[in-house]
Protein backbone atom coordinates (compact mmCIF):
# COMPACT_ATOMS: atom_id res chain seq x y z
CA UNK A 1 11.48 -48.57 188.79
CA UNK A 2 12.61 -45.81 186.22
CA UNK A 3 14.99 -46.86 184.31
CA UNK A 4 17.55 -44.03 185.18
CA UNK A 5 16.58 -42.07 188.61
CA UNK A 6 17.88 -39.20 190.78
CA UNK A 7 18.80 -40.04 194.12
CA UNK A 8 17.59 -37.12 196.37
CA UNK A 9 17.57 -35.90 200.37
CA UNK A 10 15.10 -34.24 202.04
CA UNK A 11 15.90 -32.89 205.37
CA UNK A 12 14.67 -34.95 208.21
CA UNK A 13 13.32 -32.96 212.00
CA UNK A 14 11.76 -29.79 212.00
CA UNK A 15 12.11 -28.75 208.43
CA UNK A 16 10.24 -31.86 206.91
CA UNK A 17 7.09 -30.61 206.73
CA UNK A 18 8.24 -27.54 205.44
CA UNK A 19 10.12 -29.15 202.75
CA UNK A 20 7.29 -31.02 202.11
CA UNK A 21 4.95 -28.03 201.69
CA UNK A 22 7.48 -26.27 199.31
CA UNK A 23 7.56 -29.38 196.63
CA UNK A 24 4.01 -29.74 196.79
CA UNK A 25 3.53 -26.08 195.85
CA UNK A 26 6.28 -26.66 193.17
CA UNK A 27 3.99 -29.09 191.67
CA UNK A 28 5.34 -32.60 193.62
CA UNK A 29 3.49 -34.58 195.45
CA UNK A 30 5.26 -36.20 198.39
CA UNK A 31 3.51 -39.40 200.72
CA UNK A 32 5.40 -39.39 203.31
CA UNK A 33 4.68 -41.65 206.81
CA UNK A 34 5.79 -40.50 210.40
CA UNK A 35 8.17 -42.88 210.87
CA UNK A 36 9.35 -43.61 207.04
CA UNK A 37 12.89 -42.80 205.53
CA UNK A 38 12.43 -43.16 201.76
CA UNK A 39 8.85 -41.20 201.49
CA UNK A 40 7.25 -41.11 197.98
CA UNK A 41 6.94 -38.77 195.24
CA UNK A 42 4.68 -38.67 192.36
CA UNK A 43 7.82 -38.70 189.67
CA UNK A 44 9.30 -42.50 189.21
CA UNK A 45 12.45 -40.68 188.40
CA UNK A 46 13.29 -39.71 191.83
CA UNK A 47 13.98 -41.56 194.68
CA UNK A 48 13.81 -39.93 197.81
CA UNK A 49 15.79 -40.31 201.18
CA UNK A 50 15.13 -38.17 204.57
CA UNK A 51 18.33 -37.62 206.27
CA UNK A 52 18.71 -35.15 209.01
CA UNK A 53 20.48 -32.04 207.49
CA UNK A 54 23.62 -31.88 210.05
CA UNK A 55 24.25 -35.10 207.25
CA UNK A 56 23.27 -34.54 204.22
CA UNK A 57 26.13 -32.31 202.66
CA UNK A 58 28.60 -35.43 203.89
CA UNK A 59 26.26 -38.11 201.96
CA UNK A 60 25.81 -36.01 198.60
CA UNK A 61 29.54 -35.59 198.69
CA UNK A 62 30.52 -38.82 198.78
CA UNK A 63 28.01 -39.52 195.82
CA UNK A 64 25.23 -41.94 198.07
CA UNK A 65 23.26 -38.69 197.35
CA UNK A 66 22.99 -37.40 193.70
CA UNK A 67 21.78 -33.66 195.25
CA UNK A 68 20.13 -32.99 198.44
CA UNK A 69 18.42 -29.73 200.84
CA UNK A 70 20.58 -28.82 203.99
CA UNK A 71 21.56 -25.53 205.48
CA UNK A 72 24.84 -23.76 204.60
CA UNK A 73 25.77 -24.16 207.84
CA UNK A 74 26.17 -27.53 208.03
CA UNK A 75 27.92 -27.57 204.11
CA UNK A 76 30.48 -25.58 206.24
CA UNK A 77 30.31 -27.80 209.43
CA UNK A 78 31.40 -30.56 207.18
CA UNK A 79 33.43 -28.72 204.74
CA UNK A 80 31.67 -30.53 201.78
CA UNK A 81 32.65 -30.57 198.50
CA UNK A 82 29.45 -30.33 197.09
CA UNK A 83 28.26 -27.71 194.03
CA UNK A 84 25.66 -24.83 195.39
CA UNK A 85 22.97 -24.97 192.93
CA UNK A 86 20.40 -22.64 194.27
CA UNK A 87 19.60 -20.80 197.79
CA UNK A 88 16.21 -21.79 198.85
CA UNK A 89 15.07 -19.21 201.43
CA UNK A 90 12.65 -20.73 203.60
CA UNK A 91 12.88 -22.31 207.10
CA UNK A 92 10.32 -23.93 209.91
CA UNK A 93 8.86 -20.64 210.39
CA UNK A 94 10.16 -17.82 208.31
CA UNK A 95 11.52 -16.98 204.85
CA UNK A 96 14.27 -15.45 206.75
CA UNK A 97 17.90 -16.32 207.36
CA UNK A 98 18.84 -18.50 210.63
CA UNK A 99 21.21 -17.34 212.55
CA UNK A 100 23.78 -19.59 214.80
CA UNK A 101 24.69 -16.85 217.60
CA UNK A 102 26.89 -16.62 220.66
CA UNK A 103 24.64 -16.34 223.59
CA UNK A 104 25.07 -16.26 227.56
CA UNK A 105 22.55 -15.67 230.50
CA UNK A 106 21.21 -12.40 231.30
CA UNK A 107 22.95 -12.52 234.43
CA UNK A 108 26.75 -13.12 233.15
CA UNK A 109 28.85 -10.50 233.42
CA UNK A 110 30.40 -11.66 230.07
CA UNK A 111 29.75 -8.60 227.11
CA UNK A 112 31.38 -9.60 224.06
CA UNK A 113 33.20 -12.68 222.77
CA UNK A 114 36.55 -11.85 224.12
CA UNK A 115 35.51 -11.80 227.83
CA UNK A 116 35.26 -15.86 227.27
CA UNK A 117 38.85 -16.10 226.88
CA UNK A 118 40.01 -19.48 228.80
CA UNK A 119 36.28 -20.43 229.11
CA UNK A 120 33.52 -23.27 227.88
CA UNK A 121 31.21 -23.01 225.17
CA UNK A 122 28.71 -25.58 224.14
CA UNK A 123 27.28 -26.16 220.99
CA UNK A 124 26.26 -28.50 218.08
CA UNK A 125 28.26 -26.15 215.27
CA UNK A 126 31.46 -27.22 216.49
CA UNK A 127 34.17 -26.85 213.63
CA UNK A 128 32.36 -23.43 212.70
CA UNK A 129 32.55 -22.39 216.38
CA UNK A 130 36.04 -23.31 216.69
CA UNK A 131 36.84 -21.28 213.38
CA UNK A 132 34.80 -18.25 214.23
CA UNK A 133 37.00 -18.01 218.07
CA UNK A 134 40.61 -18.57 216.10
CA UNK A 135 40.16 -15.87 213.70
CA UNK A 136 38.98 -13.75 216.86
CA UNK A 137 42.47 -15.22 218.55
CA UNK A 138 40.35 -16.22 221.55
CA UNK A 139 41.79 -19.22 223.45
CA UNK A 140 39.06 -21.49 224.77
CA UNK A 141 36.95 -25.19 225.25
CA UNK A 142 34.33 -25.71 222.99
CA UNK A 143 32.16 -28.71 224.09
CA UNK A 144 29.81 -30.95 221.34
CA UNK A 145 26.20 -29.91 222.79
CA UNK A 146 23.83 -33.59 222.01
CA UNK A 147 20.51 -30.89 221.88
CA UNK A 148 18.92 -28.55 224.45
CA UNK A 149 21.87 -26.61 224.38
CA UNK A 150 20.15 -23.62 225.87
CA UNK A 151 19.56 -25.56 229.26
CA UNK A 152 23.50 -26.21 229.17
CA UNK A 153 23.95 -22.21 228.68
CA UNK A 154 24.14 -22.09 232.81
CA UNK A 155 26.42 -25.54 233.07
CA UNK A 156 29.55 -23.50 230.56
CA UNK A 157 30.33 -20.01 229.84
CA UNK A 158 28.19 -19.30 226.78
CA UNK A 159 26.60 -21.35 223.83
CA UNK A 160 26.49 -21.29 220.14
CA UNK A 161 23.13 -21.87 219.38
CA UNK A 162 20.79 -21.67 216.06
CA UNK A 163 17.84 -19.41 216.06
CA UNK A 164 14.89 -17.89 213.77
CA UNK A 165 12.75 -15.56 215.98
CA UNK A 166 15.52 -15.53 218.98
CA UNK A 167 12.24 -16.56 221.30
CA UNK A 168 13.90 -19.32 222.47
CA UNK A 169 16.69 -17.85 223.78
CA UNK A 170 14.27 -15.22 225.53
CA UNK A 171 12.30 -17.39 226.87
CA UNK A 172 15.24 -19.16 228.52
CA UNK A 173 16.25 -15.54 229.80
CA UNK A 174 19.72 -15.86 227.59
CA UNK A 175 21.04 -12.83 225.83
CA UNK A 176 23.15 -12.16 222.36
CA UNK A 177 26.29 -11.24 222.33
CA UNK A 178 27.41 -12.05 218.62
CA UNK A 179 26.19 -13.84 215.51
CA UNK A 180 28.80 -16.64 214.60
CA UNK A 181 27.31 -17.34 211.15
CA UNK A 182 24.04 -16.86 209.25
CA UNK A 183 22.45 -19.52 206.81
CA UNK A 184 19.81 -20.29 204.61
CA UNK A 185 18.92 -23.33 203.03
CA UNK A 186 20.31 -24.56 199.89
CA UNK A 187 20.00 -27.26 197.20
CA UNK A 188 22.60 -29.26 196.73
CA UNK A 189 24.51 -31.66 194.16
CA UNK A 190 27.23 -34.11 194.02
CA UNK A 191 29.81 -32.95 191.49
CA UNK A 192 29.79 -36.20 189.80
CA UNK A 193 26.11 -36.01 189.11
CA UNK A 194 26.55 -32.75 187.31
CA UNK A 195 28.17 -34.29 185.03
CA UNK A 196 25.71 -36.97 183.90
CA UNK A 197 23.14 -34.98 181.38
CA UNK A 198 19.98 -36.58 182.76
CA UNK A 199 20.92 -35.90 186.35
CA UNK A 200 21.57 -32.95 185.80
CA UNK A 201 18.73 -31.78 183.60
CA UNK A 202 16.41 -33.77 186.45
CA UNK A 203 18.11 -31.28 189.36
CA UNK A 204 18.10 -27.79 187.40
CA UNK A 205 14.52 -28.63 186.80
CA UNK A 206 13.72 -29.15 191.00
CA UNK A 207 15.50 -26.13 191.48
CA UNK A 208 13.61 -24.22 188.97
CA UNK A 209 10.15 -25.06 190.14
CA UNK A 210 10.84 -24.85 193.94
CA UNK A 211 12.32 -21.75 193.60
CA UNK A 212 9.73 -20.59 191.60
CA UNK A 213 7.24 -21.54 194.40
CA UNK A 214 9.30 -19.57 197.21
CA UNK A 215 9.36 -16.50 194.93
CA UNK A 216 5.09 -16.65 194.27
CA UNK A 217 4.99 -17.52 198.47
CA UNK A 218 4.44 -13.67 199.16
CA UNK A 219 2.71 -12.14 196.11
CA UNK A 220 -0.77 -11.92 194.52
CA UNK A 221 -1.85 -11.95 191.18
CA UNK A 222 -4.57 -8.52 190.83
CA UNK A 223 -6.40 -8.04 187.87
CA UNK A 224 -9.06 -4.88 187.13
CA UNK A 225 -10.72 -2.91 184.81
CA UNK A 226 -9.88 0.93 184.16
CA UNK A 227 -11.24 3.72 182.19
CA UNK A 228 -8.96 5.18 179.46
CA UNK A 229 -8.96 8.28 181.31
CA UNK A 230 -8.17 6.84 185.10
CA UNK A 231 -5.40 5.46 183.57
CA UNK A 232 -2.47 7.41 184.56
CA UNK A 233 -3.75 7.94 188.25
CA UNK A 234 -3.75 3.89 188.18
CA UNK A 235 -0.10 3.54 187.13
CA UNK A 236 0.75 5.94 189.69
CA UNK A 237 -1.01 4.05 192.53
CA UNK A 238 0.57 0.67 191.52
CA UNK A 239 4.04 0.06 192.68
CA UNK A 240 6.60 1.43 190.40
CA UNK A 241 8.80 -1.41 190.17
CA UNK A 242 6.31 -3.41 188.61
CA UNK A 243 4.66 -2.95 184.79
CA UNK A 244 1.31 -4.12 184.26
CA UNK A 245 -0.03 -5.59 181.29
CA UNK A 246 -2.36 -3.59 179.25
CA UNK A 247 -5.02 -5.16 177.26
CA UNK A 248 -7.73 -4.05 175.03
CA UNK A 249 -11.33 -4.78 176.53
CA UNK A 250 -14.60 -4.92 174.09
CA UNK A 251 -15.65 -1.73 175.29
CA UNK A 252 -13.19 0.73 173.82
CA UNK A 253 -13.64 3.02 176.80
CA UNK A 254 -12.00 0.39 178.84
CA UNK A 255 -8.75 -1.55 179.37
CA UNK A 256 -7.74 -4.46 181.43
CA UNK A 257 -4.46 -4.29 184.05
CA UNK A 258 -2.77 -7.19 185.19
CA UNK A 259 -0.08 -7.31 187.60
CA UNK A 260 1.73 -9.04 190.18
CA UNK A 261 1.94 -7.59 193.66
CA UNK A 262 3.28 -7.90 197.23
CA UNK A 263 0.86 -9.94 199.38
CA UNK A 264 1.19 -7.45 202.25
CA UNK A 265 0.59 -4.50 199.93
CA UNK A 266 -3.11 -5.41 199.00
CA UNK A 267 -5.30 -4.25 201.45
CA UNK A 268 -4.13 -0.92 201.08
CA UNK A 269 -3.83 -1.10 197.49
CA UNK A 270 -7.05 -2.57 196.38
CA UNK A 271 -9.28 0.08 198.31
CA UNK A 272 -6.81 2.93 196.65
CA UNK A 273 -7.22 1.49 193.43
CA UNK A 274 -11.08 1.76 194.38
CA UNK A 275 -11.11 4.85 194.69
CA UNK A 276 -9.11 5.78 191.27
CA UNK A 277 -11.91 4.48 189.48
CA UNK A 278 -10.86 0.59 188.69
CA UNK A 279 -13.41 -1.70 188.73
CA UNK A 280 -13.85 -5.52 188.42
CA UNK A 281 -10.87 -5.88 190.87
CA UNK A 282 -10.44 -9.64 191.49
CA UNK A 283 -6.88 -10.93 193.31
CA UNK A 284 -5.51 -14.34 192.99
CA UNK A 285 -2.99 -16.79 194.54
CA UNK A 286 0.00 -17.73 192.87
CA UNK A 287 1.58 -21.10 192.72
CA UNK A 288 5.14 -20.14 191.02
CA UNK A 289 6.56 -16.90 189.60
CA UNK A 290 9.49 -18.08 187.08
CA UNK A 291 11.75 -15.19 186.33
């Protein structure tokens, strides 16, 4: 055992793997068994725990947890006092914000949020739910929801549920009516921990690297050759936000471009930059862009 260590959660459920996935491409290796709570990772000076994130804001507060990854949602579910170091945007299934929304059958005659005055609502987001209706002055029952809270959406009123895509809720023929809150996931510290140099040092670095990995998830390296005289119809193909770098090749009639791109943006870019006269186009994954 290290000799000083950082005591770190990982979300339990369906953004383990994920989690996983994203330290792994940050350069961590994590062993983790199917039924294990303290998986393994490939630096002796971190000790992981898996908690499920409705949790882990409540345990990194009270210092069990040094720092930890949960959803701002549930930091505000538990009104943690707990220090924001970094939003990490990724999810289950999309780099996109979640979304905990106020949703009620297709066949409800209920419109908008104050039609559900005196009424039921289920849902796991309870203290946020019951914030969200008082500043809307709407008097009502909200009901703790255990899971499969869109089954229960035909037992009370309306739900609060959370959702990516919003298939789910489709698929159980439910319809929006408001979003309550929106959240992404963040990494988190205990206040105390800050304040220890090597702790502190060991978390900025985490946060460094895995966001690093989330911001190289999307793009491609591209590298090509180009003819002194092509040049300026290159530049104006590339994207203008970005500036490649220029070197000198061994022929003098030639130059090498390097640049970072979109992901998305390279099949129509690479046969464009074809046609400009580049040559020796090659693309490449990235691992981490640090900014």
């Amino acid at each position: 055992m290290a000799e000083q260590e950082l005591k770190f959660g990982i979300p339990a459920g369906s953004l383990a793997q994920a989690t996983i996935r994203l330290f792994k491409r940050g350069g961590f290796h994590i062993s983790a068994a199917k039924r294990s709570l303290s998986p393994r990772i490939d630096d002796e000076q971190i000790r992981l725990v898996m908690l499920r994130a409705q949790e882990m804001s409540r345990y990194v507060a009270d210092g069990v947890l040094d720092a930890g990854i949960t959803g701002y949602d549930w930091i505000m579910e538990n009104e943690s006092d707990v220090f924001e170091v970094c939003e990490l945007s990724y999810s289950k299934t999309t780099n996109k914000p979640a979304r905990w929304v106020l949703a009620v059958p297709n066949e409800s005659n209920i419109r908008k949020p104050q039609d559900l005055e005196g009424g039921i609502v289920a849902t796991e987001l309870v203290n946020v739910t019951e914030k969200y209706f008082k500043n809307k002055k709407i008097n009502l029952k909200i009901e703790f929801s255990w899971g499969a809270t869109e089954v229960k959406a035909r037992l009370v009123d309306a739900i609060v549920e959370l959702t990516e895509t919003g298939s789910s809720l489709r698929q159980n023929d439910l319809r929006i009516i408001d979003t309550v809150i929106t959240t992404t996931t963040r990494l988190i510290a205990n206040n105390d921990a800050l304040a220890d140099s090597f702790k502190r040092q060991k978390i900025e670095n985490i946060a460094i690297l895995l966001k690093a990995a989330i911001d190289a998830a999307n793009k491609v390296g591209l590298k090509m050759n180009v003819k002194k005289g092509n040049l300026e119809s290159i530049l104006k193909i590339l994207p203008a936000e970005k500036s490649p770098t220029i070197s000198n090749l061994a022929d003098s009639e030639f130059l090498a471009l390097e640049v970072i791109i979109e992901g998305k943006t390279e099949r129509s870019l690479i046969p464009a930059l074809k046609r400009a006269g580049a040559s020796g186009i090659i693309t490449y994954p990235l691992d981490k862009i640090i900014h």
